[in-house]
Protein backbone atom coordinates (compact mmCIF):
# COMPACT_ATOMS: atom_id res chain seq x y z
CA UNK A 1 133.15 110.15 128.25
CA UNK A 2 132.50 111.06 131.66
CA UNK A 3 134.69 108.10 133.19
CA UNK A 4 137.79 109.78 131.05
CA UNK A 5 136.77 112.72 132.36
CA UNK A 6 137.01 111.55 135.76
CA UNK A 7 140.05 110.16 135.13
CA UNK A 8 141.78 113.37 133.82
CA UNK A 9 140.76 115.08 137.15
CA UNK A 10 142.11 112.59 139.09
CA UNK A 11 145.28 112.09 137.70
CA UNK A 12 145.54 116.19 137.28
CA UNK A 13 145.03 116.66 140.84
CA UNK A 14 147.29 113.42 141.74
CA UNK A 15 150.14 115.47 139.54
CA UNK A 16 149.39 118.65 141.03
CA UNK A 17 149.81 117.37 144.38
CA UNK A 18 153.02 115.61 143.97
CA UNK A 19 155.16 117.61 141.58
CA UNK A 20 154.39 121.37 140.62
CA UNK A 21 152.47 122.54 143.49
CA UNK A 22 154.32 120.42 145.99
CA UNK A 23 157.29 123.35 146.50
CA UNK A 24 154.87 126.11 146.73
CA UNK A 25 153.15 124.37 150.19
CA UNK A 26 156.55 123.80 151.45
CA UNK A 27 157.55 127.50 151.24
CA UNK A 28 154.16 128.57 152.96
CA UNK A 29 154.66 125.83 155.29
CA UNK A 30 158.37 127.48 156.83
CA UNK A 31 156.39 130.72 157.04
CA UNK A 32 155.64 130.85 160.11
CA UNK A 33 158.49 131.84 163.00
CA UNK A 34 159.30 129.40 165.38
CA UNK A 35 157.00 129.25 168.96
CA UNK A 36 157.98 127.20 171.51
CA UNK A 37 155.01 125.89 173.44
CA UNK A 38 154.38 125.83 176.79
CA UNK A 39 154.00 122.44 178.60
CA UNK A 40 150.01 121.29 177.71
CA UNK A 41 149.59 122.18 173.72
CA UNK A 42 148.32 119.69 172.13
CA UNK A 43 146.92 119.66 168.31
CA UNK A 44 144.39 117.35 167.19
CA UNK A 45 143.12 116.90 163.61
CA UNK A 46 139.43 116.29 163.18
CA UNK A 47 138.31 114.81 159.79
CA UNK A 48 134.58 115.52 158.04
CA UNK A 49 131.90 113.00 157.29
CA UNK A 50 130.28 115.70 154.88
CA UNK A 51 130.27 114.24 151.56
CA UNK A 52 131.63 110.97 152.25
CA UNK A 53 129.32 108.37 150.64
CA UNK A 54 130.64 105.20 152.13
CA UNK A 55 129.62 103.65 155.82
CA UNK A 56 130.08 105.31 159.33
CA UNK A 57 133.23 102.35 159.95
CA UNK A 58 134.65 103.07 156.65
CA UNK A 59 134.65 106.95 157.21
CA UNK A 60 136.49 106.20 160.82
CA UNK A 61 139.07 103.37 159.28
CA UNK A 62 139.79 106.04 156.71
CA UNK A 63 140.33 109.06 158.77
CA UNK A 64 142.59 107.02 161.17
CA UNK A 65 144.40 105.51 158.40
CA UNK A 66 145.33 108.83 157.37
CA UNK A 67 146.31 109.94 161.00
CA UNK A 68 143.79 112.38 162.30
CA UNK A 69 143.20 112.00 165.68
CA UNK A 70 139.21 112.44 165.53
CA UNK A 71 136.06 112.86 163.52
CA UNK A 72 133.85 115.93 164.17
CA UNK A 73 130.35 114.74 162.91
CA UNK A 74 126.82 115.78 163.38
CA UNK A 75 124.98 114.22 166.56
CA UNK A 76 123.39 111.11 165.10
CA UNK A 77 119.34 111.44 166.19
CA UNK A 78 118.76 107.82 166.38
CA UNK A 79 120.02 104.91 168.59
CA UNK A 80 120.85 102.46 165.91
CA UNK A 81 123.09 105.27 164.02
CA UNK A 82 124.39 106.15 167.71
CA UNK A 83 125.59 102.45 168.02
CA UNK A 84 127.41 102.33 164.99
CA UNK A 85 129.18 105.46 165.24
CA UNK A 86 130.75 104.78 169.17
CA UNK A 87 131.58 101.15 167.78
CA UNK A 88 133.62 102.50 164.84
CA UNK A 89 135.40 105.65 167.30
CA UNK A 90 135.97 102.90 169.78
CA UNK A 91 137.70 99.96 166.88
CA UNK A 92 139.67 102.90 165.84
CA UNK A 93 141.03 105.08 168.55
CA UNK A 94 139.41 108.18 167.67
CA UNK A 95 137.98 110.97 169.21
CA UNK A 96 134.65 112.64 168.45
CA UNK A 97 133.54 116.32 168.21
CA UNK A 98 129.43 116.96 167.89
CA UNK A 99 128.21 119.29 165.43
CA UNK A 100 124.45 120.83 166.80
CA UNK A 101 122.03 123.13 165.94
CA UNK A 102 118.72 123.29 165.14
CA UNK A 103 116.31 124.35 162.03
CA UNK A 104 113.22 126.48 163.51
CA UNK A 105 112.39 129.85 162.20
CA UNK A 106 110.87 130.62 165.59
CA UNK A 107 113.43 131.74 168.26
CA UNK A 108 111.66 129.91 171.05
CA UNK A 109 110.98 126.64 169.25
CA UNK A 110 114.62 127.00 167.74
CA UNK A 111 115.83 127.50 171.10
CA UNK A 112 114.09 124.58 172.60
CA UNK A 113 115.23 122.21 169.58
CA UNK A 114 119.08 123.60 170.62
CA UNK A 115 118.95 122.59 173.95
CA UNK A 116 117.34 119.53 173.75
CA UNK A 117 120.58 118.32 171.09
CA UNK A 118 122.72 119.73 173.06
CA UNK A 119 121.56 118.00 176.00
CA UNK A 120 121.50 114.56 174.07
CA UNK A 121 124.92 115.41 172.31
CA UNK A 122 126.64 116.21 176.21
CA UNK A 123 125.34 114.23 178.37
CA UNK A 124 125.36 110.53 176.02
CA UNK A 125 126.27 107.85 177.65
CA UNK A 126 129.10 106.18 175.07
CA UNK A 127 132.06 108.06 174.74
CA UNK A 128 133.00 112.22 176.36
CA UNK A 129 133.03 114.41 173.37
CA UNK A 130 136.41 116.74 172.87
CA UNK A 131 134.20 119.53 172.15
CA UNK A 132 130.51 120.30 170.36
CA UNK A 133 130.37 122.85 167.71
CA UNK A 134 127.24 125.10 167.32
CA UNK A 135 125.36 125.90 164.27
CA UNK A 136 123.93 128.70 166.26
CA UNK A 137 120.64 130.87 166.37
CA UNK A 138 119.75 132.57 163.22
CA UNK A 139 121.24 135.96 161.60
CA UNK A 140 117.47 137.27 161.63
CA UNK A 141 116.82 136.62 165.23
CA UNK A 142 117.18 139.44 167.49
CA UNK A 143 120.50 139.82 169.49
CA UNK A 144 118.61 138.63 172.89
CA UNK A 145 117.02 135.93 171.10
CA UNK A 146 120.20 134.61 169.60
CA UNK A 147 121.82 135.44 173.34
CA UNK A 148 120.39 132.57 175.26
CA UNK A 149 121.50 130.28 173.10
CA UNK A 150 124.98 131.36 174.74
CA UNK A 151 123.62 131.92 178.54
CA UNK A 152 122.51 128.04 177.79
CA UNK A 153 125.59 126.90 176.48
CA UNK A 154 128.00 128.62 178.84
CA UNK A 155 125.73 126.62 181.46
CA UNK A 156 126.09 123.41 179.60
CA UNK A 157 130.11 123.75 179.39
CA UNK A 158 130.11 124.69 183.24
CA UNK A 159 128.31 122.00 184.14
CA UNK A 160 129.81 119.05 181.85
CA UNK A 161 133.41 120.08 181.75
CA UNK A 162 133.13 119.78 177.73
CA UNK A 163 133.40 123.05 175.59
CA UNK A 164 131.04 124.36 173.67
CA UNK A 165 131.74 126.66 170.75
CA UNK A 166 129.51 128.78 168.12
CA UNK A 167 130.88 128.82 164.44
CA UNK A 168 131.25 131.99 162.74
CA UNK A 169 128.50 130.78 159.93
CA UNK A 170 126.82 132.23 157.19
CA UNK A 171 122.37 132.51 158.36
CA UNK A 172 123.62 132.18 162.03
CA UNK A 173 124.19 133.85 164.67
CA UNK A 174 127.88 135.03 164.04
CA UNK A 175 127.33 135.55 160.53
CA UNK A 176 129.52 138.97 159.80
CA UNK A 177 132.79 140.20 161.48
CA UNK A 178 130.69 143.13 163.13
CA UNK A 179 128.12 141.26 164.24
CA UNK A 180 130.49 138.77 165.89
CA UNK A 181 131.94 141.78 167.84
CA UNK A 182 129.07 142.83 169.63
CA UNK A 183 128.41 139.13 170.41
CA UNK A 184 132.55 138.82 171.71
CA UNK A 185 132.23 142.39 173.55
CA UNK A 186 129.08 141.64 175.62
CA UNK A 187 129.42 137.61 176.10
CA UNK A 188 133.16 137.22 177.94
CA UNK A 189 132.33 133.42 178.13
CA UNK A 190 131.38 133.28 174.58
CA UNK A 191 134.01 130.88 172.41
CA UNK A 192 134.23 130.36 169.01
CA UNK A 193 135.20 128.02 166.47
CA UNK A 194 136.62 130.20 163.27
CA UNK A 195 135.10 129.48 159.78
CA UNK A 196 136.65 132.61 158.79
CA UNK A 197 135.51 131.28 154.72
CA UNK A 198 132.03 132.57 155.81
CA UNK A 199 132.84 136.41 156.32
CA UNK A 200 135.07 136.71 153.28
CA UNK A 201 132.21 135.75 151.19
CA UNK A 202 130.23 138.63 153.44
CA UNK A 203 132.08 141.01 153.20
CA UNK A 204 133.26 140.52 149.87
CA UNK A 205 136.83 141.05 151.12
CA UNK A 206 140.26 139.19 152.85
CA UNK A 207 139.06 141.26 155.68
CA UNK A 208 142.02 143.71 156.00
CA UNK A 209 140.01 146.90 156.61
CA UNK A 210 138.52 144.94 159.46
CA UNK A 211 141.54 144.09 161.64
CA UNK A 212 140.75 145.24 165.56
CA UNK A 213 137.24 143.33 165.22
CA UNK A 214 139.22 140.31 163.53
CA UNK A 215 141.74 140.30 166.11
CA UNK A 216 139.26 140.66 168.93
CA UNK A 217 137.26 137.65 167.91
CA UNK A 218 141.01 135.81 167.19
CA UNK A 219 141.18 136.43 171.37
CA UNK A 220 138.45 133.89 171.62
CA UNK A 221 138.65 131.13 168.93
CA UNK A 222 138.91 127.50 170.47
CA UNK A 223 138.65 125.31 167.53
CA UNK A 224 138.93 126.13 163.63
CA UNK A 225 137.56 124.69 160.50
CA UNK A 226 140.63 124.94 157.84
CA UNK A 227 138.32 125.69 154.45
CA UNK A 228 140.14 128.62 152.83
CA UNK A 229 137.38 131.06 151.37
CA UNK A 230 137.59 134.09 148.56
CA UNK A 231 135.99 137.08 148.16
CA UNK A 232 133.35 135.22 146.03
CA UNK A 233 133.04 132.48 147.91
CA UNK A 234 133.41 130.18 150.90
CA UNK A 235 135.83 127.59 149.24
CA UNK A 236 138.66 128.06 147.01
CA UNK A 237 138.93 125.25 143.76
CA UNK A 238 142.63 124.00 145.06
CA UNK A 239 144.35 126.02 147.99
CA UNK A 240 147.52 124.06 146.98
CA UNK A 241 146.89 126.13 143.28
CA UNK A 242 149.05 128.80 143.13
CA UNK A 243 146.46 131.60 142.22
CA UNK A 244 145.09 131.20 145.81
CA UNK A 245 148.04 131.97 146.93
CA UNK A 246 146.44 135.34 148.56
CA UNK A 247 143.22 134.09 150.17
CA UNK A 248 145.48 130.64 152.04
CA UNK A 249 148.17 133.75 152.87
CA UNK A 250 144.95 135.22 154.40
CA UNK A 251 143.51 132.52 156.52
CA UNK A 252 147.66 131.32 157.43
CA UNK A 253 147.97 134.42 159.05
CA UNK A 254 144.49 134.34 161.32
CA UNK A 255 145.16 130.87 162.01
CA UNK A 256 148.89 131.37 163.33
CA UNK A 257 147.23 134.06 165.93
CA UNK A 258 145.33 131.22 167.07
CA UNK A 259 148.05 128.60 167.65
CA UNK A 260 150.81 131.12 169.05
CA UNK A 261 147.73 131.62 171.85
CA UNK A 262 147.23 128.29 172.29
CA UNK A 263 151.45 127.56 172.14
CA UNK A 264 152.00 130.78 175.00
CA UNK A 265 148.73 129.64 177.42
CA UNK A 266 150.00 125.38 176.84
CA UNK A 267 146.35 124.52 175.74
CA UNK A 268 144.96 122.20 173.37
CA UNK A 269 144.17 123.08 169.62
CA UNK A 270 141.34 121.17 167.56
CA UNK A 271 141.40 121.63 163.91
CA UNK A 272 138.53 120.67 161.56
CA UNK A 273 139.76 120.25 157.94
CA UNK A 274 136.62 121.32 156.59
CA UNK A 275 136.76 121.14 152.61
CA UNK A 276 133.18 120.46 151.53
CA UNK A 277 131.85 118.35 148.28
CA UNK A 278 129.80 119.96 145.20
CA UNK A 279 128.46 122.50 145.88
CA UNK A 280 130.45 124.02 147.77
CA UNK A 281 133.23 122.53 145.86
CA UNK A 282 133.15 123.99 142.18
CA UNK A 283 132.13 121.53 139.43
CA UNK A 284 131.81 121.28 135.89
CA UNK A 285 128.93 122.13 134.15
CA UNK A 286 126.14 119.85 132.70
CA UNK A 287 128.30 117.17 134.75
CA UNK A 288 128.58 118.41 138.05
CA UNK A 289 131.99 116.68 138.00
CA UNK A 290 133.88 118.01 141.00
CA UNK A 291 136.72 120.16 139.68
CA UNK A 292 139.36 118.60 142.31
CA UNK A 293 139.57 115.45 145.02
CA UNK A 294 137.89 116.93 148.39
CA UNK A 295 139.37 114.04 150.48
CA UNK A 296 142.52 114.65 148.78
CA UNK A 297 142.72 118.32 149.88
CA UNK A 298 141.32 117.60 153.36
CA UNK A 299 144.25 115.63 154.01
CA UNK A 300 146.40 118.25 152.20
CA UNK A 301 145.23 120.79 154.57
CA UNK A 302 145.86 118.34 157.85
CA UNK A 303 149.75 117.73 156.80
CA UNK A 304 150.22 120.54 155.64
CA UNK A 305 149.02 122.49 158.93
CA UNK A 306 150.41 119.89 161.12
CA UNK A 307 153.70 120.71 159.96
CA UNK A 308 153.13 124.11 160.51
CA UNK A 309 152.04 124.10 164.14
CA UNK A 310 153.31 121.14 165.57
């Protein structure tokens, strides 16, 4: 029973992708007026190791076979798993974006856990990373607390030459749209990568009767993690379903601000497709079958939005 099962879903979402919902991403896909971009854009497409159950070479064979142009994936804490993630990237061309944080409930230990991955993230010896992406602070920790995990990583960037950004997370530091503002107004070297999924869940909302503090934290986003969110939640079923048409309307529109920056200043553009596996995908119940392909939508998302801003 539950092999059928699994093979309704997959052939459902195989249809869905190639026939009915195929015209609706094509219209969203013209959306978005033409920008001519200045000499130096350049957009790269990071695929995610989260949920993928097979082997570090057969996550990077994949992703190349399907033409990102990197893997963003969390900074491996041992040696051996070191090894065999800079022999895949190098067999396959790719480059390599760090995810870091750290897990403390104590700002000082948590702070002294951050730096010492960032350190080992930055300064490695195998391969330059395109960029590291922060799981930073904590949303309880005070505002100076959570500030010198900034002052640190502004350091670290000046130092290394490679950018460091702080995601707009749920329990972190840039949690809510508000509190993201006070970070952006006070912090001019502060940069962000936009998981804008998070504060639709937070504030229960598409965000519209938030607009100056969205556009304002627009002004600095470097990098972006493509998950479309709801107002319930941080991850639609199926953006390519029509009844999401709203909330991937939504996230379109923040994420066009972003590129026609990066297009006018000629800079480059890293995009995360960032579609995440049960939970965070919605299942079935009793079978916590996933209700669609996450791979399948990740690379969905990535043609879909390299069309768009190419």
């Amino acid at each position: 029973m539950h092999q059928n099962r699994r093979h309704f879903l997959k052939t459902t979402v195989t249809a869905a992708a190639g026939g009915i919902l195929a015209p609706y991403a094509e219209i969203k896909a013209a959306e978005l007026p033409f920008v001519k971009a200045k000499a130096g854009y350049e957009l790269l497409f990071m695929a995610t190791s989260w949920g993928y159950d097979g082997s570090t070479e057969d996550f990077c064979a994949l992703a190349k076979k399907e033409g990102y142009e990197g893997v963003e994936v969390w900074w491996p804490g041992d040696l051996g798993s070191q090894q065999e993630l800079f022999a895949a990237l190098k067999k396959h061309n790719l480059q390599v974006g760090f995810l870091c944080g750290a897990g403390e409930n104590d700002p000082d230990q948590h702070l002294s856990s951050f730096m010492k991955n960032i350190d080992a993230a930055v300064d490695n010896s195998f391969q330059k990373a395109l960029y590291v992406n922060c799981h930073s602070g904590r949303d309880y920790f005070t505002y100076e607390q959570n500030k010198k995990i900034i002052d640190y990583t502004v350091k670290k960037t000046k130092s290394s030459g490679i950018p460091i950004y702080h995601e707009t997370h749920r329990s972190r530091m840039l949690y809510a749209a508000p509190i993201a503002r006070n970070f952006v107004e006070k912090n001019p070297d502060l940069r962000i990568t936009l998981d804008i999924s998070h504060w639709c869940v937070v504030h229960e909302s598409l965000l519209g009767n938030q607009k100056e503090t969205i556009g304002m934290v627009l002004d600095r986003v470097e990098h972006i993690h493509s998950r479309v969110g709801h107002p319930e939640g941080p991850q639609v079923s199926d953006p390519r379903a029509p009844e999401w048409g709203d909330a991937l309307n939504a996230h379109l529109a923040w994420w066009d601000k972003v590129i026609e920056r990066k297009k006018r200043k000629g800079e480059r553009m890293t995009i995360l497709t960032e579609f995440g596996p049960a939970d965070y995908m919605p299942t079935l119940p009793y079978t916590r079958q996933p209700v669609a392909d996450q791979w399948g939508i990740n690379v969905y998302m990535m043609n879909l939005l390299r069309k768009r801003y190419q």
